[in-house]
PDB file of N, CA and C in Angstrom:
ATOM      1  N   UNK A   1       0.831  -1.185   0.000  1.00  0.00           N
ATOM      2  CA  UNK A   1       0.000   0.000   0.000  1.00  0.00           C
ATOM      3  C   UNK A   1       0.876   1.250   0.000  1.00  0.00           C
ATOM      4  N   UNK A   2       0.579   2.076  -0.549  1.00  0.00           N
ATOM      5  CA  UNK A   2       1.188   3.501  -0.709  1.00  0.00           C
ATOM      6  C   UNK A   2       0.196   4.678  -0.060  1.00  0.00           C
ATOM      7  N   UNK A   3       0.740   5.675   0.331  1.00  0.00           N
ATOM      8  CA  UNK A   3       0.086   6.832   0.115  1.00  0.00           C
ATOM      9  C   UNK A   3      -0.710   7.030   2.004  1.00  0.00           C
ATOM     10  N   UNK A   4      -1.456   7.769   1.849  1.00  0.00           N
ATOM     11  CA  UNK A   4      -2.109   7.995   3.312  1.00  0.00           C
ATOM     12  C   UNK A   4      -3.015   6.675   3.455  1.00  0.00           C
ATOM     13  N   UNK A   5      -3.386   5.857   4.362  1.00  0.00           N
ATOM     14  CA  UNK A   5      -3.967   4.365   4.384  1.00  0.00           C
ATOM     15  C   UNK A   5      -5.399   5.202   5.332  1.00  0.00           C
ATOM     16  N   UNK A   6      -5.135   6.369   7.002  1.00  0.00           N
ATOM     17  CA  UNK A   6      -6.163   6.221   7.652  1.00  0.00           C
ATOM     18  C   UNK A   6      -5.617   7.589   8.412  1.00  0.00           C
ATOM     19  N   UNK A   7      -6.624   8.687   8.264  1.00  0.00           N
ATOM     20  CA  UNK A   7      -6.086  10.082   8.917  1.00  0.00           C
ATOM     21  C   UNK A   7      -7.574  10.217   9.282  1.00  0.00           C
ATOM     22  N   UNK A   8      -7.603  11.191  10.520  1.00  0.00           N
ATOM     23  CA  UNK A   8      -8.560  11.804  11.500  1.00  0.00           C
ATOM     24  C   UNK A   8      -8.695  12.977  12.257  1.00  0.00           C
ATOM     25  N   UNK A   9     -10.076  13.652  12.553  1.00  0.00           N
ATOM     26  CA  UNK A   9     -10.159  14.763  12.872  1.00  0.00           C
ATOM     27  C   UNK A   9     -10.663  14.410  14.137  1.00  0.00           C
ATOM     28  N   UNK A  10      -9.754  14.951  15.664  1.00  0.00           N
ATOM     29  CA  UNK A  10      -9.902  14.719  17.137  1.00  0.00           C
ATOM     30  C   UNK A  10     -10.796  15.384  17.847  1.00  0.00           C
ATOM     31  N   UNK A  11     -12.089  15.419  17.821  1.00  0.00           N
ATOM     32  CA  UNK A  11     -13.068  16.702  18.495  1.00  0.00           C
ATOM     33  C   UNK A  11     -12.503  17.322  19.977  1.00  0.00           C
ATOM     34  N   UNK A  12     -12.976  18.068  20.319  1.00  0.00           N
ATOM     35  CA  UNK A  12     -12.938  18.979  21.255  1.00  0.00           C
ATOM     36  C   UNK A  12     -14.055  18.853  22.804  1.00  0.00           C
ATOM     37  N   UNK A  13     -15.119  17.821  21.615  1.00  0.00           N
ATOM     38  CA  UNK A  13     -16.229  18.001  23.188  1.00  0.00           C
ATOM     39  C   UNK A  13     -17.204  16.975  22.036  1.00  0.00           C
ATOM     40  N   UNK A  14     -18.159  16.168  23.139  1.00  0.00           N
ATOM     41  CA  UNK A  14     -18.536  14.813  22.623  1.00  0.00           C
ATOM     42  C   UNK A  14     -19.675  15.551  21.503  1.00  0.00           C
ATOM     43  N   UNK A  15     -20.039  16.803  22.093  1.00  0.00           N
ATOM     44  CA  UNK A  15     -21.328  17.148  21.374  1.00  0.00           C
ATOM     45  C   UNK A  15     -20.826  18.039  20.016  1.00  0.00           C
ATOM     46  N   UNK A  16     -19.410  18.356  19.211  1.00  0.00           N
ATOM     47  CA  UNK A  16     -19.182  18.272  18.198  1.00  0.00           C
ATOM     48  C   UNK A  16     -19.785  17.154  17.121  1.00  0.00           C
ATOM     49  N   UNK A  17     -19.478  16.439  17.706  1.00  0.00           N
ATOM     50  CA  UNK A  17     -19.921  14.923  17.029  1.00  0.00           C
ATOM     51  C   UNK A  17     -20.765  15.034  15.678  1.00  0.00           C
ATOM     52  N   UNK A  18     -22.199  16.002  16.562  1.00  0.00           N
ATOM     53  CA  UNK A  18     -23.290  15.608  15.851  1.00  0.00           C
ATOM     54  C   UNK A  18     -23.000  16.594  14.725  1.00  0.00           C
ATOM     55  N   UNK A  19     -22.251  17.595  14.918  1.00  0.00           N
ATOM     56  CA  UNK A  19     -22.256  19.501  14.636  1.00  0.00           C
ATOM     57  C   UNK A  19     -20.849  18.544  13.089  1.00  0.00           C
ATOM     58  N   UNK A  20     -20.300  18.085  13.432  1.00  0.00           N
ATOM     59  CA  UNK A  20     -19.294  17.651  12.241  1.00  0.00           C
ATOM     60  C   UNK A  20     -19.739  16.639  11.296  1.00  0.00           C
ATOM     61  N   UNK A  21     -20.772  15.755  11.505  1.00  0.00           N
ATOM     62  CA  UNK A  21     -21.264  14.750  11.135  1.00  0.00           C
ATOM     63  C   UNK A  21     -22.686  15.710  10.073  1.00  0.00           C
ATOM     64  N   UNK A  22     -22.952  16.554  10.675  1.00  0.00           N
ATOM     65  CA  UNK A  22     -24.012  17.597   9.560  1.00  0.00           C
ATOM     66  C   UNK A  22     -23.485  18.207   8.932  1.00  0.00           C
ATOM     67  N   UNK A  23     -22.074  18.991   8.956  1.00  0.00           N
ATOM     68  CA  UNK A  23     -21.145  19.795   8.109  1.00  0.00           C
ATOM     69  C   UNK A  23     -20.644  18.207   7.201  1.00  0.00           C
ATOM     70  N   UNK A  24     -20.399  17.248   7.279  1.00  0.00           N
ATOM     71  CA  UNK A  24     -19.811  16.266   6.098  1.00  0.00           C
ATOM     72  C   UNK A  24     -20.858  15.998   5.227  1.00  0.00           C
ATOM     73  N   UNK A  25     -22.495  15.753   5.891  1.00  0.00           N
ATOM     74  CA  UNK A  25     -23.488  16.255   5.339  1.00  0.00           C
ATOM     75  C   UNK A  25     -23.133  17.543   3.853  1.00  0.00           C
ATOM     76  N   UNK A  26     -23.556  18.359   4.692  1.00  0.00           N
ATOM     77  CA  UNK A  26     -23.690  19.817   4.205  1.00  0.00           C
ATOM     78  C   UNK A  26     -22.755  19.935   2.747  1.00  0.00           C
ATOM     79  N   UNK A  27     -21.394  19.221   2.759  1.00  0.00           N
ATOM     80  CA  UNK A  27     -20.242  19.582   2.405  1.00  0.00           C
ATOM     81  C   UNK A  27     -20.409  18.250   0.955  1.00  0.00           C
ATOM     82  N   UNK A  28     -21.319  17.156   1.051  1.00  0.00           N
ATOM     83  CA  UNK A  28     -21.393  16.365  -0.349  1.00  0.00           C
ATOM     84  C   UNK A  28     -21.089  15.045   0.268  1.00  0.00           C
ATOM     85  N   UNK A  29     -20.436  14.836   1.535  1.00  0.00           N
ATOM     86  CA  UNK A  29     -19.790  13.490   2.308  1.00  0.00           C
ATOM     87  C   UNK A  29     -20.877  12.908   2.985  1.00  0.00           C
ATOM     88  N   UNK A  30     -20.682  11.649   3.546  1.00  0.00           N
ATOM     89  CA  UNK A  30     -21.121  11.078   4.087  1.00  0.00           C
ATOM     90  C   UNK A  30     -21.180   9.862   4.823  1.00  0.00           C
ATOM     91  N   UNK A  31     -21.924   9.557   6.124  1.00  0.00           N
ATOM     92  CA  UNK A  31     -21.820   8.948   7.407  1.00  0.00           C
ATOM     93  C   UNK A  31     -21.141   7.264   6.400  1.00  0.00           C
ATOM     94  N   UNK A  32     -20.700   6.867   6.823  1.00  0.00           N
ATOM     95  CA  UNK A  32     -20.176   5.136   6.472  1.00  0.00           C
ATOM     96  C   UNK A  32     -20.324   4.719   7.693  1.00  0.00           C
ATOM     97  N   UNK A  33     -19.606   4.820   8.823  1.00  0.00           N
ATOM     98  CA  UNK A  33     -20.472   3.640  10.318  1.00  0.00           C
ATOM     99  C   UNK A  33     -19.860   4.614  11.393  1.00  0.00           C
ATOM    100  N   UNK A  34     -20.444   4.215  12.280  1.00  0.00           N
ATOM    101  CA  UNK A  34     -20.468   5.419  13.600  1.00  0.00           C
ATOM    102  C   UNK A  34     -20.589   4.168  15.099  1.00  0.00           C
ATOM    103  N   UNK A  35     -20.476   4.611  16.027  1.00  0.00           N
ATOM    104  CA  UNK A  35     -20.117   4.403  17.246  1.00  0.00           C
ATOM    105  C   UNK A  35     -19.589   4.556  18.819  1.00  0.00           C
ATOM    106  N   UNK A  36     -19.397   3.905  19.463  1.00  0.00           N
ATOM    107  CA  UNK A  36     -18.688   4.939  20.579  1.00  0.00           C
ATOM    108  C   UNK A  36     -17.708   3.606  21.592  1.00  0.00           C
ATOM    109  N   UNK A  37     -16.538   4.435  21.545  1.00  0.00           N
ATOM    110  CA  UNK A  37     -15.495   3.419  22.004  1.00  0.00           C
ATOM    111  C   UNK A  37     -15.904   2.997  23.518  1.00  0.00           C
ATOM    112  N   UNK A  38     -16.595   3.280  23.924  1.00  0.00           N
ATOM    113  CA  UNK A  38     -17.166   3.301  25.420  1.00  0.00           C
ATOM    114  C   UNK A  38     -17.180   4.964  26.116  1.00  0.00           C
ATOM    115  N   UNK A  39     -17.724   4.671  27.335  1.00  0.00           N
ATOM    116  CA  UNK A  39     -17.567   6.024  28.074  1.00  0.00           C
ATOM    117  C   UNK A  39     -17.859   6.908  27.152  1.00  0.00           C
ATOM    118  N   UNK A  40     -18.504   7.039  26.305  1.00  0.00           N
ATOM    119  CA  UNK A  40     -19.017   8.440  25.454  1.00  0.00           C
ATOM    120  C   UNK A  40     -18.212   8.679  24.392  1.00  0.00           C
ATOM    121  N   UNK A  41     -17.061   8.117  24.505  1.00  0.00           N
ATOM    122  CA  UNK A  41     -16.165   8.339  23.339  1.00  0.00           C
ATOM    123  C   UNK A  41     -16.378   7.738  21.915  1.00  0.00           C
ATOM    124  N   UNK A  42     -17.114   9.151  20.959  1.00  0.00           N
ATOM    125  CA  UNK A  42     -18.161   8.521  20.223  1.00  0.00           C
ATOM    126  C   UNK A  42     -17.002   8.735  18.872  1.00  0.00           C
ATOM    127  N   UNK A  43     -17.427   8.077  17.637  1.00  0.00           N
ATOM    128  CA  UNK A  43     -16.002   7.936  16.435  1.00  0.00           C
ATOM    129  C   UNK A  43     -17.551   7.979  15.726  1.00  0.00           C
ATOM    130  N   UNK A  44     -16.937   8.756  13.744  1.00  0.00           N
ATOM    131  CA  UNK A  44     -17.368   7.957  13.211  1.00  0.00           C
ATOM    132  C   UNK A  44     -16.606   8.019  12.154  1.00  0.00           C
ATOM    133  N   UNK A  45     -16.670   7.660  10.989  1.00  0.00           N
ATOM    134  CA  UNK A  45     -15.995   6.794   9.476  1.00  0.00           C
ATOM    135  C   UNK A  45     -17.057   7.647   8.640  1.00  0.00           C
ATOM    136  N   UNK A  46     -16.678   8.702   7.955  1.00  0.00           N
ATOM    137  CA  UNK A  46     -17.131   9.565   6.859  1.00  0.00           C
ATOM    138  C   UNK A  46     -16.364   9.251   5.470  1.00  0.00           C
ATOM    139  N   UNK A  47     -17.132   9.460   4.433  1.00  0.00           N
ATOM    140  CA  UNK A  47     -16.119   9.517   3.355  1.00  0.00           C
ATOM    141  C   UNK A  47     -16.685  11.292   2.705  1.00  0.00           C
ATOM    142  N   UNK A  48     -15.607  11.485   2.143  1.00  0.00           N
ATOM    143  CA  UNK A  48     -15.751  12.530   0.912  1.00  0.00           C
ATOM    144  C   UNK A  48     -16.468  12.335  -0.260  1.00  0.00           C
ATOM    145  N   UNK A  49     -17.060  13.084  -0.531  1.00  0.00           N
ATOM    146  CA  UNK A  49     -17.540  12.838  -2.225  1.00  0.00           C
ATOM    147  C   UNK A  49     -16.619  12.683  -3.178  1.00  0.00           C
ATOM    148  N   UNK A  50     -15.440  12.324  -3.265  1.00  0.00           N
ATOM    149  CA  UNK A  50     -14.385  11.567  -3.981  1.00  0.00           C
ATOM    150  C   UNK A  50     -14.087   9.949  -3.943  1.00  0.00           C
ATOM    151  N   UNK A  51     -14.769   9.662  -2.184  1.00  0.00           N
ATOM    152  CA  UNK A  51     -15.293   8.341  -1.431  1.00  0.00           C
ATOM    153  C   UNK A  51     -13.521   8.113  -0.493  1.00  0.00           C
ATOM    154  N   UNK A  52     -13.007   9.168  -0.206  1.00  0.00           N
ATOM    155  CA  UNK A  52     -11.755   9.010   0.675  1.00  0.00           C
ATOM    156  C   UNK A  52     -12.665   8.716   2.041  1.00  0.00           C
ATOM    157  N   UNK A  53     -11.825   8.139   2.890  1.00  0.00           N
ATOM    158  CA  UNK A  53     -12.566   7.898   4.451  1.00  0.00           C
ATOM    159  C   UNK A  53     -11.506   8.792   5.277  1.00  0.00           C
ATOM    160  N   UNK A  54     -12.790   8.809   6.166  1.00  0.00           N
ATOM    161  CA  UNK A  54     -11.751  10.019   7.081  1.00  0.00           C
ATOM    162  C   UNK A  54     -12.637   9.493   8.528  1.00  0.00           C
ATOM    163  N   UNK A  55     -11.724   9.302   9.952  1.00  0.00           N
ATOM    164  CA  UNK A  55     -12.180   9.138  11.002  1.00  0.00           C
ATOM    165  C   UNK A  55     -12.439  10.564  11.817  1.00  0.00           C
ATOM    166  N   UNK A  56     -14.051  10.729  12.394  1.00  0.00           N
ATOM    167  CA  UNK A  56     -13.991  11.727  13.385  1.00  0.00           C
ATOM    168  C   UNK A  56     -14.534  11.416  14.544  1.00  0.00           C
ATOM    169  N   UNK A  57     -13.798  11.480  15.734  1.00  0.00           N
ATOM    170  CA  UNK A  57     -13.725  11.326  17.335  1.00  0.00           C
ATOM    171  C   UNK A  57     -13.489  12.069  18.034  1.00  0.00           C
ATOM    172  N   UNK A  58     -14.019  11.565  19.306  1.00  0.00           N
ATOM    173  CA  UNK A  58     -13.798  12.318  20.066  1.00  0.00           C
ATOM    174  C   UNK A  58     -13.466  11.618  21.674  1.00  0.00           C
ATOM    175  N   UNK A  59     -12.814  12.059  22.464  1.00  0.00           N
ATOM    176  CA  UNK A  59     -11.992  11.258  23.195  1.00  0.00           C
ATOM    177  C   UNK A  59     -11.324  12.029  24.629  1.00  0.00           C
TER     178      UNK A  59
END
């Protein structure tokens, strides 16, 4: 494999979550799978409208 394999955007506060997950919306992207590592620490797996994946969490 070459090139970037898995990069991510680290939130600030759990209730970004929802606020970044409507901007990937907004922006042409969209949800691929979502979750929460426990304790509130919620992730999810977006792609771009190009279909790149990108992880956003929070932690």
């Amino acid at each position: 494999m070459r090139g970037i394999v898995h990069f991510g955007f680290r939130l600030q506060a759990p209730e970004d979550n929802e606020v970044a997950l409507v901007e990937v919306g907004n922006a042409g992207g969209r949800v691929r799978r979502r979750g929460d590592f426990g304790l509130g620490f919620l992730y999810a797996y977006v792609a771009d409208p190009d279909g790149y994946e990108v992880e956003i969490w929070f932690e």
